[in-house]
Protein backbone atom coordinates (compact mmCIF):
# COMPACT_ATOMS: atom_id res chain seq x y z
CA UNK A 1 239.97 13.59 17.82
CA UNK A 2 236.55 12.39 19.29
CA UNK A 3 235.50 14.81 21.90
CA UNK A 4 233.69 13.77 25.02
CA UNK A 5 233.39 17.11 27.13
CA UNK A 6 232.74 20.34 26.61
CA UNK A 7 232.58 23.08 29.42
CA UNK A 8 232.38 26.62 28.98
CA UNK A 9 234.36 28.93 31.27
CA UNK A 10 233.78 32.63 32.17
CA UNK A 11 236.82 33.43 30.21
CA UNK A 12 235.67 32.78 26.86
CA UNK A 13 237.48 29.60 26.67
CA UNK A 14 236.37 26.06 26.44
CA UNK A 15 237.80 22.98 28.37
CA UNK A 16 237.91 20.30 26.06
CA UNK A 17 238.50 16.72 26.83
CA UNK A 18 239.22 13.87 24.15
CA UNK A 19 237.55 10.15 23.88
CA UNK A 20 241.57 9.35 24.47
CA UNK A 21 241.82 10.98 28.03
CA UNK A 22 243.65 14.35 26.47
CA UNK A 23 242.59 17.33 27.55
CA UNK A 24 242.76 21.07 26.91
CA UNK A 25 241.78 24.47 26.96
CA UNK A 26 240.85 26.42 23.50
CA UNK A 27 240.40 30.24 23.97
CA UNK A 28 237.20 31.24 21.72
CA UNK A 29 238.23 35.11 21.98
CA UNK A 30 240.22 35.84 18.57
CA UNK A 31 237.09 34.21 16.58
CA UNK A 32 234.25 36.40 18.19
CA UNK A 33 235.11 39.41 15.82
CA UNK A 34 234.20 37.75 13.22
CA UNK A 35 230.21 37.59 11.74
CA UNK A 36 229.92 33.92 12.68
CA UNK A 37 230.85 34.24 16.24
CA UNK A 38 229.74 37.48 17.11
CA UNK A 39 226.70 36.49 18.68
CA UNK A 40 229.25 34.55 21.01
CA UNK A 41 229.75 37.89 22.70
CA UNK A 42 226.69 37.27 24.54
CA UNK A 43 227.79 34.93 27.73
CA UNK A 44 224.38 32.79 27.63
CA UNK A 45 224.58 31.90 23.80
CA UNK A 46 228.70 31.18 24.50
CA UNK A 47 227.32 28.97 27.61
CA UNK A 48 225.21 27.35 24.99
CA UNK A 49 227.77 25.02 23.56
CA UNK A 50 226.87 21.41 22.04
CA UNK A 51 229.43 19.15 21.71
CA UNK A 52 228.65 16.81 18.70
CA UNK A 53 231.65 14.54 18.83
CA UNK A 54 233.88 15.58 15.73
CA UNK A 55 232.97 19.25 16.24
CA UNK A 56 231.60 21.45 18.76
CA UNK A 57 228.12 24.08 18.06
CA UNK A 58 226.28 26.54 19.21
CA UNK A 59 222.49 27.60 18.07
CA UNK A 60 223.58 30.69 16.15
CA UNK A 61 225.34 28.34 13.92
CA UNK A 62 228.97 29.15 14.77
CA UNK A 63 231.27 25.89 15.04
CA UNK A 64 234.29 24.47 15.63
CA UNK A 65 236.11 21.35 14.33
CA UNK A 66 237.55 18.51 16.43
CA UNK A 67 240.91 19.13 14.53
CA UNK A 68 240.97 23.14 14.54
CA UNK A 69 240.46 22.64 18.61
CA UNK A 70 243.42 20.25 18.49
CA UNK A 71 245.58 22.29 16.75
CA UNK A 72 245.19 25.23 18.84
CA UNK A 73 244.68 24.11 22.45
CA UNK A 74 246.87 24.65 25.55
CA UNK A 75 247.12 21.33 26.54
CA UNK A 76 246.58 20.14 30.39
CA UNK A 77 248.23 17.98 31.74
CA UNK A 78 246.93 15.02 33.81
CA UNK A 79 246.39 16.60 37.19
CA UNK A 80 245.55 19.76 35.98
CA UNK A 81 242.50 18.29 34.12
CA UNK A 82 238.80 19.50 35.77
């Protein structure tokens, strides 16, 4: 999956969208006990998401792949989409 948006929400989740028109919602809240994402806990480093096409990053070097987002989305369907 190629993603081509990435928008953070107040609820520690992420709408994703695909290059293929799919879109989701991934919920970043079981990862930020660990070390990696624990500076995640901070709402202006989680706003800081960069979406880098296979994978998305943030500057304290936490990151998620294209394919773990896929695998673990809620799905949205068509009209629901932002």
């Amino acid at each position: 999956m190629n993603i081509v948006e990435i928008v953070p929400n107040d609820n520690y989740t992420l709408y994703v969208k695909a290059e293929d028109g799919r879109a989701g919602l991934f919920d970043v809240k079981p990862y930020l006990e660990s070390e990696a994402f624990a500076p995640l806990n901070d709402r202006v480093e989680f706003e800081r998401v960069h979406n880098s096409g296979y994978f998305v990053e943030w500057d304290c070097g936490a990151d998620l792949s294209a394919d773990t987002i896929q695998a673990r989305w809620k799905t949205l369907s068509t009209e629901n989409a932002q």
